[in-house]
Protein backbone atom coordinates (compact mmCIF):
# COMPACT_ATOMS: atom_id res chain seq x y z
CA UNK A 1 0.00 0.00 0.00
CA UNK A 2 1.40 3.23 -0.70
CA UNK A 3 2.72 6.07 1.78
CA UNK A 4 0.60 8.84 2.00
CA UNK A 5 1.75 12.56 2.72
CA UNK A 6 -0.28 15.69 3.45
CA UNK A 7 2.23 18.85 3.97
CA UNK A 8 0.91 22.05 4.04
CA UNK A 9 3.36 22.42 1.01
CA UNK A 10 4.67 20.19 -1.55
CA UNK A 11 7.81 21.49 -3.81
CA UNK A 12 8.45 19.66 -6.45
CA UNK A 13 12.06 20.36 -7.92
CA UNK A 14 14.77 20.59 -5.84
CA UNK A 15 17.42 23.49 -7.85
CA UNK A 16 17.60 26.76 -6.96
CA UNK A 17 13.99 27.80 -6.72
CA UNK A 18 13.07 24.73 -5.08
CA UNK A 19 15.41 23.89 -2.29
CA UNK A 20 15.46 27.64 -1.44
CA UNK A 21 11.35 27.25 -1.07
CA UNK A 22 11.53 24.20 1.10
CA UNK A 23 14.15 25.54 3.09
CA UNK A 24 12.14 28.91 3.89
CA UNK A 25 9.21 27.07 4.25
CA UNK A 26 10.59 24.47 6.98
CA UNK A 27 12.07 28.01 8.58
CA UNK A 28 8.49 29.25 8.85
CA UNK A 29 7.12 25.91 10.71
CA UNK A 30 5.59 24.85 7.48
CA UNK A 31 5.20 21.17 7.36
CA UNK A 32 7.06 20.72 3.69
CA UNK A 33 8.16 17.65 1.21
CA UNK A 34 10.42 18.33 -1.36
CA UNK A 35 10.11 15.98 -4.47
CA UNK A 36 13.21 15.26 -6.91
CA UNK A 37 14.41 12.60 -8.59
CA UNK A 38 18.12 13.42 -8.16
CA UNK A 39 20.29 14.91 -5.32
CA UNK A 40 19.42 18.67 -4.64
CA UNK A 41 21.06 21.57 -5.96
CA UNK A 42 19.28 21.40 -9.66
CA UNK A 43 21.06 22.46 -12.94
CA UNK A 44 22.79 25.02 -11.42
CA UNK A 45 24.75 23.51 -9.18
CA UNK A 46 24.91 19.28 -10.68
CA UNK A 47 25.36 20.76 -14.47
CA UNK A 48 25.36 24.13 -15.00
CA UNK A 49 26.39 27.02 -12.49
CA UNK A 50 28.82 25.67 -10.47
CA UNK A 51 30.29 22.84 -12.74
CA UNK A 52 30.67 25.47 -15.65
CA UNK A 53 32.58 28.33 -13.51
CA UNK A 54 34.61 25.55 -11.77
CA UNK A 55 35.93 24.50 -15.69
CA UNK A 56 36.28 27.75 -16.43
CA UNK A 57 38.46 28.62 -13.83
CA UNK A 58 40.76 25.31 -14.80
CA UNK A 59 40.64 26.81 -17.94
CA UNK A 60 42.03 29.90 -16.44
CA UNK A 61 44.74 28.95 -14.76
CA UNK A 62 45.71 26.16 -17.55
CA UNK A 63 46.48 29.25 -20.02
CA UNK A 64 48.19 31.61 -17.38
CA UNK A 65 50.88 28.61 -17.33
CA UNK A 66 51.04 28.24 -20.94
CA UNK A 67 51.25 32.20 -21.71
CA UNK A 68 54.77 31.90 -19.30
CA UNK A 69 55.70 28.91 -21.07
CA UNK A 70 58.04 30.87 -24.07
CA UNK A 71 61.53 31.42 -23.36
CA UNK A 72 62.03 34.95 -21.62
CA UNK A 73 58.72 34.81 -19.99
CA UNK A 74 55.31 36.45 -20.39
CA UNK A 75 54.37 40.29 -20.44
CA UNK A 76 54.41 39.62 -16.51
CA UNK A 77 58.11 38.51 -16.69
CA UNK A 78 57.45 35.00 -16.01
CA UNK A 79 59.04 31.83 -17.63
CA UNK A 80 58.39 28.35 -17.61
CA UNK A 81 60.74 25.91 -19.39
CA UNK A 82 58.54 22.98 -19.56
CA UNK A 83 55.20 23.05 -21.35
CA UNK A 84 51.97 22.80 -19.20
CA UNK A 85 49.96 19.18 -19.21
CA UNK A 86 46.53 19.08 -18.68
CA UNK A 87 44.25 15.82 -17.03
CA UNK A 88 41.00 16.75 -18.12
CA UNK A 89 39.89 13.96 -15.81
CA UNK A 90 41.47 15.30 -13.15
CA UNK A 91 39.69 18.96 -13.75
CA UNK A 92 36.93 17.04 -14.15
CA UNK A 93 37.28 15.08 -10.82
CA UNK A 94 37.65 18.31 -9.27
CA UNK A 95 34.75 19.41 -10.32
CA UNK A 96 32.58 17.38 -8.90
CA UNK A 97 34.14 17.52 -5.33
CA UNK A 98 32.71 20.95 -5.21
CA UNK A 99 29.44 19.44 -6.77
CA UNK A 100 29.54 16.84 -4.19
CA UNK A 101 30.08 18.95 -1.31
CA UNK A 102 27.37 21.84 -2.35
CA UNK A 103 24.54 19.32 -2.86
CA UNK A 104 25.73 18.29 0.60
CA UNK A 105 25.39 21.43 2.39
CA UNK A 106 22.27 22.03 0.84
CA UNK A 107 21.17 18.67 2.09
CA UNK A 108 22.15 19.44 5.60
CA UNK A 109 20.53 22.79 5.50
CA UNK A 110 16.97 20.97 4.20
CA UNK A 111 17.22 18.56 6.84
CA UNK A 112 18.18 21.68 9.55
CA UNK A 113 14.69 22.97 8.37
CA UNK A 114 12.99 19.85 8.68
CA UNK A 115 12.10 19.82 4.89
CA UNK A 116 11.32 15.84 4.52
CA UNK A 117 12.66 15.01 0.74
CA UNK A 118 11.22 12.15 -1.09
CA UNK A 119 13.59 10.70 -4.10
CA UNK A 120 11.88 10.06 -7.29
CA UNK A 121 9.95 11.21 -10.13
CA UNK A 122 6.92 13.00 -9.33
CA UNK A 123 3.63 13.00 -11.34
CA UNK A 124 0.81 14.79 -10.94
CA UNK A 125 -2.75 13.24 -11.06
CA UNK A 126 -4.58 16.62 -10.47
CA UNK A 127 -3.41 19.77 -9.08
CA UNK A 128 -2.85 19.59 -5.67
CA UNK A 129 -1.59 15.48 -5.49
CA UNK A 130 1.09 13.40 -7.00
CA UNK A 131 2.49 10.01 -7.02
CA UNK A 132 6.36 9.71 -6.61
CA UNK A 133 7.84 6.45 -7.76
CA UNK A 134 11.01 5.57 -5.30
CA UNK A 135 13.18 2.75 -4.96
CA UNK A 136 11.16 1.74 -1.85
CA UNK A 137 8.12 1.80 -3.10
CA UNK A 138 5.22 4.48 -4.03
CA UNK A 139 4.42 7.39 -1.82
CA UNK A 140 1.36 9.52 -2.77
CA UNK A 141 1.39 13.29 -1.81
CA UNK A 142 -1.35 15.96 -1.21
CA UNK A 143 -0.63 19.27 -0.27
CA UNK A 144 -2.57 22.31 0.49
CA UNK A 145 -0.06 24.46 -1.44
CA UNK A 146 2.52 23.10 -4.25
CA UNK A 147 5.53 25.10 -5.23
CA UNK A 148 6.01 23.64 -9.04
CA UNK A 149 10.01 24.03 -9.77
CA UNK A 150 10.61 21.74 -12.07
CA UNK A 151 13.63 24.11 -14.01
CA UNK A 152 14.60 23.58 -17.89
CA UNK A 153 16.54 21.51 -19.85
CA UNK A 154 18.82 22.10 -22.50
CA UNK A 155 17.19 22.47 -25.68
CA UNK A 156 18.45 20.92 -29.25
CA UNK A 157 17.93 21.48 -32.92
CA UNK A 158 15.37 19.70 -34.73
CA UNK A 159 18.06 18.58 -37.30
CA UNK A 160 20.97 18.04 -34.94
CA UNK A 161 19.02 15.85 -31.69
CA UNK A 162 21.69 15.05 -29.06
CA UNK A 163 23.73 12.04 -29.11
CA UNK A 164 27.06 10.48 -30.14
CA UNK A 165 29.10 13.35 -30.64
CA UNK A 166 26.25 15.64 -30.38
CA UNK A 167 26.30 16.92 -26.99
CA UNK A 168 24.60 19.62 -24.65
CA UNK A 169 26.09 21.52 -22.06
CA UNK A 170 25.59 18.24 -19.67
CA UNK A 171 28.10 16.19 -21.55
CA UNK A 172 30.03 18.98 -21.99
CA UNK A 173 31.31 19.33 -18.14
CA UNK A 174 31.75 15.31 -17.59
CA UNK A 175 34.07 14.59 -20.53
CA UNK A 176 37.36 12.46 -19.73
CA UNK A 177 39.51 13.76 -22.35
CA UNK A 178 39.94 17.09 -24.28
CA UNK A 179 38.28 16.77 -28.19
CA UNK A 180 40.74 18.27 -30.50
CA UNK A 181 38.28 19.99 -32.47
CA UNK A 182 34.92 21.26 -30.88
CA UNK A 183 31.95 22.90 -32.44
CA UNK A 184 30.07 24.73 -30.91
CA UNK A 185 26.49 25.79 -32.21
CA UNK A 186 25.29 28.77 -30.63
CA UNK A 187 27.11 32.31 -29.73
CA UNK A 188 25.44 32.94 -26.49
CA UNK A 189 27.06 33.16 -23.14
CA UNK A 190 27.01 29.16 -22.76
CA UNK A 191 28.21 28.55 -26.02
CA UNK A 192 31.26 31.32 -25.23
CA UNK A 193 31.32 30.32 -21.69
CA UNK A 194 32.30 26.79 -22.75
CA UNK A 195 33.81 27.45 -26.18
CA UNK A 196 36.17 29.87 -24.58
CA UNK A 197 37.68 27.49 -21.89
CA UNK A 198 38.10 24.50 -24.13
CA UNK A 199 40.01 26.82 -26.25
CA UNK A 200 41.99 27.86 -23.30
CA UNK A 201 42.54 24.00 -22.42
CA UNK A 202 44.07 23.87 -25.77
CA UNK A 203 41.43 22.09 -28.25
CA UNK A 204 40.72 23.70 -31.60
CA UNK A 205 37.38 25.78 -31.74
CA UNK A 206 34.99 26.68 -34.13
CA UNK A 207 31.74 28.69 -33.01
CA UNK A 208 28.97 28.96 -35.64
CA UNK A 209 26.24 31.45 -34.51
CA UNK A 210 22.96 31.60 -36.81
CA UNK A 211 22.41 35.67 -35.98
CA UNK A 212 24.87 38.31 -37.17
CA UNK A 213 26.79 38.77 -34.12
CA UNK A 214 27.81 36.99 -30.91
CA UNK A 215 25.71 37.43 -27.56
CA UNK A 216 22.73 38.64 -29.68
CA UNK A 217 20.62 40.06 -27.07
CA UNK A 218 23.42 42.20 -25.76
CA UNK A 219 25.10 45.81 -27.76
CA UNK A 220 28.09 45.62 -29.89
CA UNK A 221 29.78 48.33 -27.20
CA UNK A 222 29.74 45.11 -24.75
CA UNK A 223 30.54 42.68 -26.64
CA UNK A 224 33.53 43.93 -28.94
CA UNK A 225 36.11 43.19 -26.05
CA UNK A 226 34.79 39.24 -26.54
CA UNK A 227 34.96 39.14 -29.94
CA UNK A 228 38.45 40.58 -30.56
CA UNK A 229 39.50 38.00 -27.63
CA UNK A 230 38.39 35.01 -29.63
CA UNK A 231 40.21 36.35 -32.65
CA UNK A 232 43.29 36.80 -30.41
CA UNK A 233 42.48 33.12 -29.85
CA UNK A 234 42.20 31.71 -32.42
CA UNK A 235 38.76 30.68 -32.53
CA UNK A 236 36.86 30.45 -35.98
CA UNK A 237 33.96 32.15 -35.89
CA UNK A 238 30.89 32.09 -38.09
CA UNK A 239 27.67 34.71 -37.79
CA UNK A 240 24.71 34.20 -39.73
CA UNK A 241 25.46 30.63 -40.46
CA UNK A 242 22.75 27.94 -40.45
CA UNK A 243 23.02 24.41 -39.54
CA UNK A 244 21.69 22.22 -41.63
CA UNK A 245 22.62 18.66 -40.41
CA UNK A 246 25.35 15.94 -40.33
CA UNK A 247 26.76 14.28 -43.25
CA UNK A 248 27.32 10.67 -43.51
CA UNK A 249 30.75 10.78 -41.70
CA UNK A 250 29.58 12.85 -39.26
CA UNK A 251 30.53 16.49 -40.22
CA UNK A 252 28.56 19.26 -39.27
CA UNK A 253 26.89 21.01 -42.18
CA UNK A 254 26.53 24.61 -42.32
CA UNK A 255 25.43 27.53 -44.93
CA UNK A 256 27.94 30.20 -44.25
CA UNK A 257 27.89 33.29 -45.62
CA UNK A 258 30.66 32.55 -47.74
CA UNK A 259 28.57 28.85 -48.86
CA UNK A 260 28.09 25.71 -47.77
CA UNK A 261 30.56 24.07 -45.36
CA UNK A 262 31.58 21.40 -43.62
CA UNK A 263 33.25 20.93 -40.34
CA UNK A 264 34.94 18.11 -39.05
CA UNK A 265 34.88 17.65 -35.10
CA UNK A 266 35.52 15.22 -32.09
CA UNK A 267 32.31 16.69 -29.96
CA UNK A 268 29.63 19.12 -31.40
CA UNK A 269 28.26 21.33 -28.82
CA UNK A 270 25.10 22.65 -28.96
CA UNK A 271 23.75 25.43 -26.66
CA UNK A 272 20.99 27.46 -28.52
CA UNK A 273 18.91 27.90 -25.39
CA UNK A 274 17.04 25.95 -22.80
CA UNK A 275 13.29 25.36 -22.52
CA UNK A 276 11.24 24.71 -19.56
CA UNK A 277 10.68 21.40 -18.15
CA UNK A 278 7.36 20.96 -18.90
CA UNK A 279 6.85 17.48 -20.09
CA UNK A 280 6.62 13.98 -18.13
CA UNK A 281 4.99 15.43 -14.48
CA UNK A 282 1.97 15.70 -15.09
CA UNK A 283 1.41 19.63 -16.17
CA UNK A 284 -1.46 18.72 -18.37
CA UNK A 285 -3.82 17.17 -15.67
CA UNK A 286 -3.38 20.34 -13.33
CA UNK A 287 -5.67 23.32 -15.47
CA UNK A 288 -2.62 25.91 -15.51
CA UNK A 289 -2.68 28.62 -17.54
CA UNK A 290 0.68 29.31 -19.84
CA UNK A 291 2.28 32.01 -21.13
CA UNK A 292 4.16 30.59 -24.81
CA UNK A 293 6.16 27.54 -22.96
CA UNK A 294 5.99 28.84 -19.65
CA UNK A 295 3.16 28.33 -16.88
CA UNK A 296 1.67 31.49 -16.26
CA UNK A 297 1.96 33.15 -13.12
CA UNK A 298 1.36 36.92 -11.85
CA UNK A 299 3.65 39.20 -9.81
CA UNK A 300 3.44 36.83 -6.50
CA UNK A 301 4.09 33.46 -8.74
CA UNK A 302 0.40 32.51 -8.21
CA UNK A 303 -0.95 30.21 -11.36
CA UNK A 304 -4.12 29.70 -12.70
CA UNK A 305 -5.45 27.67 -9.78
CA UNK A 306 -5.43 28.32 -5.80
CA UNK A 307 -2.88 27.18 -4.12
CA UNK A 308 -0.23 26.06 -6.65
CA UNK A 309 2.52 28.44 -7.55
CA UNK A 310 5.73 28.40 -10.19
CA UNK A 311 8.97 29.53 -10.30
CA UNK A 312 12.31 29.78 -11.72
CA UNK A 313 12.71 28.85 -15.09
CA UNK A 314 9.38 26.81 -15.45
CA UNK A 315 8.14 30.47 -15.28
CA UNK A 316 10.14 32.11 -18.20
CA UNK A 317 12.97 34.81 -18.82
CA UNK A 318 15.68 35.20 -16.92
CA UNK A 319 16.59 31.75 -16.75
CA UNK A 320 18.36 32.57 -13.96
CA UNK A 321 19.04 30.46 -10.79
CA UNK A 322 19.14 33.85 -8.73
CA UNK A 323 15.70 34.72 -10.13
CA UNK A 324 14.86 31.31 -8.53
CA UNK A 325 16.18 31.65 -5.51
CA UNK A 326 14.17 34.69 -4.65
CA UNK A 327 11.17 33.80 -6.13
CA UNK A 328 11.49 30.60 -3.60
CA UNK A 329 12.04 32.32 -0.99
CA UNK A 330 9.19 35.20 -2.02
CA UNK A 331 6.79 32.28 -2.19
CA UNK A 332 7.32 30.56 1.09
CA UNK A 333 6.62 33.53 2.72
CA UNK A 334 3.36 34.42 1.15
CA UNK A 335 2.27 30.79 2.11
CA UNK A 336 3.14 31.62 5.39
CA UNK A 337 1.29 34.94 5.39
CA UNK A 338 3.47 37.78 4.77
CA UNK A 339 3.24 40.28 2.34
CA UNK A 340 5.23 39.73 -0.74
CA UNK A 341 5.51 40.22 -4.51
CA UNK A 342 8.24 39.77 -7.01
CA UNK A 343 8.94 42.58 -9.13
CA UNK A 344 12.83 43.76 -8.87
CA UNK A 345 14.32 46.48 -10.13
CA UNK A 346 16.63 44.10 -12.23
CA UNK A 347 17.57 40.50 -12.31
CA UNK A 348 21.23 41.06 -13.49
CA UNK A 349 22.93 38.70 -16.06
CA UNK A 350 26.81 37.51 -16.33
CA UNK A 351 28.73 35.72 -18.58
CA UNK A 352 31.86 34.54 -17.72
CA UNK A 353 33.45 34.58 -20.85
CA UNK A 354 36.88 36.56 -21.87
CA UNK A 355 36.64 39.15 -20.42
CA UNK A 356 33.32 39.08 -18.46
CA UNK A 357 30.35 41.25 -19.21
CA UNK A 358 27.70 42.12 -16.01
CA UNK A 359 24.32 43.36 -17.43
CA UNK A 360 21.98 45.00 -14.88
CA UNK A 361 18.83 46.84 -15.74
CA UNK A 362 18.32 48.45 -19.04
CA UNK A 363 20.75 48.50 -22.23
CA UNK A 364 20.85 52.18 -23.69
CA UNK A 365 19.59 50.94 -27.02
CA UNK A 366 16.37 49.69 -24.73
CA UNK A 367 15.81 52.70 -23.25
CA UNK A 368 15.75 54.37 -26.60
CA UNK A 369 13.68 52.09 -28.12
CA UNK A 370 10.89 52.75 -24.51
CA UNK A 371 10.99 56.28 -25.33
CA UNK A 372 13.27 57.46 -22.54
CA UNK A 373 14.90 60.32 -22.88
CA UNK A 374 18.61 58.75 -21.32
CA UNK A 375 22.02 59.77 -20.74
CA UNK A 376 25.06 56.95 -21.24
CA UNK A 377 27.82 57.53 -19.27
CA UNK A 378 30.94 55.13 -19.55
CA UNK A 379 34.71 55.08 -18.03
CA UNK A 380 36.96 52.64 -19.13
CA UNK A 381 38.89 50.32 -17.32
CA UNK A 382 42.40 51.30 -19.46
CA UNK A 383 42.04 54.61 -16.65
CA UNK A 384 41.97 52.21 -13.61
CA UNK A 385 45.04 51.21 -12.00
CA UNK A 386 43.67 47.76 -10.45
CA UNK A 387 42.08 46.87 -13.96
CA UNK A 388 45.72 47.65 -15.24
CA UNK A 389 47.28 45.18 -13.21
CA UNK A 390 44.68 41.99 -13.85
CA UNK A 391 44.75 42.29 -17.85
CA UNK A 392 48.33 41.92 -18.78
CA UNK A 393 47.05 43.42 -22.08
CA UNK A 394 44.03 42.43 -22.90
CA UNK A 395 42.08 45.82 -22.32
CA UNK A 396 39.09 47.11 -23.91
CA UNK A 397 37.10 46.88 -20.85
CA UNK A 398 34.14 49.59 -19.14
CA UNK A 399 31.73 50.35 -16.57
CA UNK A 400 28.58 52.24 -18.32
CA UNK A 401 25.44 53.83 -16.82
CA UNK A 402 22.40 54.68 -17.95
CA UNK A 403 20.26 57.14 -16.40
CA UNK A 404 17.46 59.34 -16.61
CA UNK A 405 18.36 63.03 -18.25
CA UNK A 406 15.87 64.87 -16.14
CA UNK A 407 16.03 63.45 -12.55
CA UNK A 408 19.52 61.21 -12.76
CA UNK A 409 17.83 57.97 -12.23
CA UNK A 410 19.96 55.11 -12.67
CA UNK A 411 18.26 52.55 -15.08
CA UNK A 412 21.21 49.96 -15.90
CA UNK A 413 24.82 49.63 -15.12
CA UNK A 414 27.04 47.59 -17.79
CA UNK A 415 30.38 46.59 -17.43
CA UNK A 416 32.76 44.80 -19.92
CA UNK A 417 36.43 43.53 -18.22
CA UNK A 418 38.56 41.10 -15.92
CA UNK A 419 36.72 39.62 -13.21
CA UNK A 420 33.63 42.52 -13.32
CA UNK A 421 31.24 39.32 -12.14
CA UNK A 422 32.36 40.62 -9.04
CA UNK A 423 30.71 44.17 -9.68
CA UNK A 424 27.26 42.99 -10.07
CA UNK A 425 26.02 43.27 -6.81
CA UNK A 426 26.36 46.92 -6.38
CA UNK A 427 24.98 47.18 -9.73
CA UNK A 428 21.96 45.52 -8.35
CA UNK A 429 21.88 47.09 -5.26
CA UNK A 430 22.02 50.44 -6.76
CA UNK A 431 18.98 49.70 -9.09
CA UNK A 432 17.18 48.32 -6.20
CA UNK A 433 17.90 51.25 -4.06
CA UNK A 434 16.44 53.63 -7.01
CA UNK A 435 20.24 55.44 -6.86
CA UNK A 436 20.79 58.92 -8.57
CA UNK A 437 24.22 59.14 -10.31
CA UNK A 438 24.78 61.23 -6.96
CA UNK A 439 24.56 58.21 -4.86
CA UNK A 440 27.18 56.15 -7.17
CA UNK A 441 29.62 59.42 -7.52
CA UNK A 442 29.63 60.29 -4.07
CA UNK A 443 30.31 57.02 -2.40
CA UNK A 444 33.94 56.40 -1.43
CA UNK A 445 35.04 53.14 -3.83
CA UNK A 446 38.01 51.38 -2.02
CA UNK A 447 41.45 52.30 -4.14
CA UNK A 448 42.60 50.13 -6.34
CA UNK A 449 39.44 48.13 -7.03
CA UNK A 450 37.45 47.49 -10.19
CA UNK A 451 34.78 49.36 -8.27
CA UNK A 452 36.05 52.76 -8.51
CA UNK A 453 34.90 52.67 -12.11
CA UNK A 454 31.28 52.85 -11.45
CA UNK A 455 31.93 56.00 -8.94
CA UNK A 456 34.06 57.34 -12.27
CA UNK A 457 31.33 56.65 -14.88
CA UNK A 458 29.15 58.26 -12.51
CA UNK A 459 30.99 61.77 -11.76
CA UNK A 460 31.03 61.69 -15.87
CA UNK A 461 27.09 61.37 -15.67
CA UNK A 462 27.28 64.28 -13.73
CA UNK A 463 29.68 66.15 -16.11
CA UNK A 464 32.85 66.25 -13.87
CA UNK A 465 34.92 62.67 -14.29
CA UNK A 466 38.13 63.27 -13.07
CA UNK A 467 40.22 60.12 -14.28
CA UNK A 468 39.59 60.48 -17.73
């Protein structure tokens, strides 16, 4: 006979959004269940996130010791006689220590909030109950509130489905040893994310991007630094190309501008987006509206029907696991009975590609486009000593605000350079704060730091800069 359950709330998904829900909700004396077929920590942290930053920084540190491999040393005056080796297993088995030990903390800190988790796969028979299918047998679940979490997946082309060497993002950050030649399909910040670092760990690249330039959504001001990295590089790139398919040895077929190619390749990446996970737990027996893909949900992550809410990336754009976590957290609480609604001044973006780019509120092109009547200000990082000292060359790099002409409200901050990722929370916390270019210019930025750059690009806003 199957276990029965009745928590005041049921989560089902256990990433970002979800384990952040459960965990708020066992704070709150909520009786909660949280649902997921694998350990917790979701996407971001099992194959995404964490994984991804944690190559990434291999990658790093692989090329720093090849750069000082020639004979006389690097621009930083240093040498290395013998060239650099890399394990990729090794990087790999690294990796997943971190993995291991975030999913867990995160385990500890459900258990410290008595959240009872149930491993399996969930389904749905109507809105408020499921069945979850375990290796000890079936436990059936009813809940006056569920939190639905269930995240995204990677999505593929309909002519190019995953498989053999055709791989996703997953595959991607578990491979033993390093392909020689890698395609990747798809110029967005996964694609140049993971493109970037396997190019750093030495393989051959190739990125073929089906728009006319990379990172589409972002402005060619922000992304020129990337660019003229890869082509430092040594990373073939090609825009408005189309894939059209494998041949019979397994080359990728594209229509370039320049005609119809083919490219030969150990592992063909593709990252042209994710899609919600929508399909296998039972959506379609529980009457929720949806927006496109995404469930439908208003500014408190309330669906269609009473008592079930969404959030993360099952609810749409940013697929973000920050976005998540607050939206958890927001929802918990309004279960519990506080006031609460989700509607921040920006959900910032980051992609840690070469050099990073931090995008917080609006782009200036957006604001044009809304009818705003804006002011851009920018300083660049080629006047700050401590961005001087981290790019051994590279350069290019910027802070840029956007603000209101009439009143000085700050409506994005943008920054292009080395290590800016580390930037974004002030550029967050500003926006959230409703800041004036008088609050960013007038606040005493630490010397040298990155962060004196968005107290420069603010004094310019004003009309006085004095670095530049």
């Amino acid at each position: 006979m199957p276990e029965a359950l009745h928590p005041q709330v049921l989560v089902v998904g256990g990433g970002p959004g979800g384990y952040v829900a459960a965990i708020r909700a066992g704070q709150l004396g909520l009786d909660t269940v949280l649902v997921d077929a694998e350990r917790p920590g979701g996407t971001c942290v099992l194959r995404g996130c964490i994984p991804s930053k944690a190559l990434i920084h291999a990658a790093d540190k692989f090329a720093d010791i090849a750069g000082a491999m020639a004979t006389g040393g690097d621009a930083l005056g240093i040498a290395i006689d013998a060239p650099p080796r890399l394990d990729l297993g090794r990087a790999v088995g690294w990796k997943d220590g971190i993995v291991d030990g975030l999913t867990k903390g995160v385990d500890g800190l459900l258990a410290r909030a008595k959240v009872r988790i149930v491993e399996g796969w969930g389904c749905f028979t109507d809105a408020k109950s499921c069945t979850v299918e375990t290796k000890n047998g079936v436990v059936s679940i009813t809940a006056e509130n569920v939190i639905l979490a269930t995240g995204s997946e990677a999505a593929a082309l309909p002519n190019l489905p995953f498989g053999g060497n055709v791989i996703s993002s997953t595959e991607a950050l578990s491979l033993s040893e390093l392909p020689e030649r890698l395609v990747v399909v798809g110029a967005g910040y996964i694609g140049l994310e993971l493109g970037s670092a396997f190019r750093k760990f030495g393989s051959d690249v190739t990125i073929v991007e089906a728009a006319n330039r990379i990172l589409p959504r972002y402005d060619e001001a922000l992304t020129r630094p990337v660019r003229r990295w890869l082509q430092r590089a040594g990373v073939e790139l090609h825009l408005g190309a189309k894939v059209t398919g494998l041949d019979d040895t397994g080359q990728l077929l594209v229509e370039t501008a320049q005609g119809p190619r083919a490219f030969a390749a150990n592992k063909i990446l593709v990252t042209v987006g994710r899609r919600p996970l929508t399909r296998g737990w039972g959506l379609e027996e529980m009457a929720l509206d949806m927006a496109g893909p995404f469930v439908k949900v208003d500014d408190q992550c309330r669906t269609a029907m009473r008592g079930v809410w969404a959030i993360g990336d099952l609810v749409g754009e940013p697929m973000l696991a920050h976005k998540g976590f607050a939206q958890g957290a927001m929802v918990a609480e309004i279960i519990a009975g506080h006031r609460r609604h989700f509607d921040p001044a920006s959900v910032p973006a980051i992609v840690f590609c070469e050099p990073e780019i931090v995008v917080a509120g609006i782009l200036p092109d957006e604001a044009k486009a809304a009818g705003i009547d804006a002011a851009v200000a920018q300083f660049p990082f080629a006047a700050n000593g401590r961005a001087l000292t981290l790019d051994a060359g590279e350069g290019g790099g910027f802070v840029r605000i956007v603000s209101r002409r009439d009143d000085r409200r700050v409506l994005g901050i943008q920054a292009v350079g080395r290590q800016v990722a580390e930037l974004a929370g002030e550029f967050s916390h500003a926006l959230a704060m409703g800041a004036v270019l008088d609050d960013l210019a007038y606040t005493v930025h630490v010397h040298p730091t990155l962060g004196e750059a968005i107290g420069e690009a603010a004094l310019i806003g004003l009309g006085h800069g004095l670095h530049v």
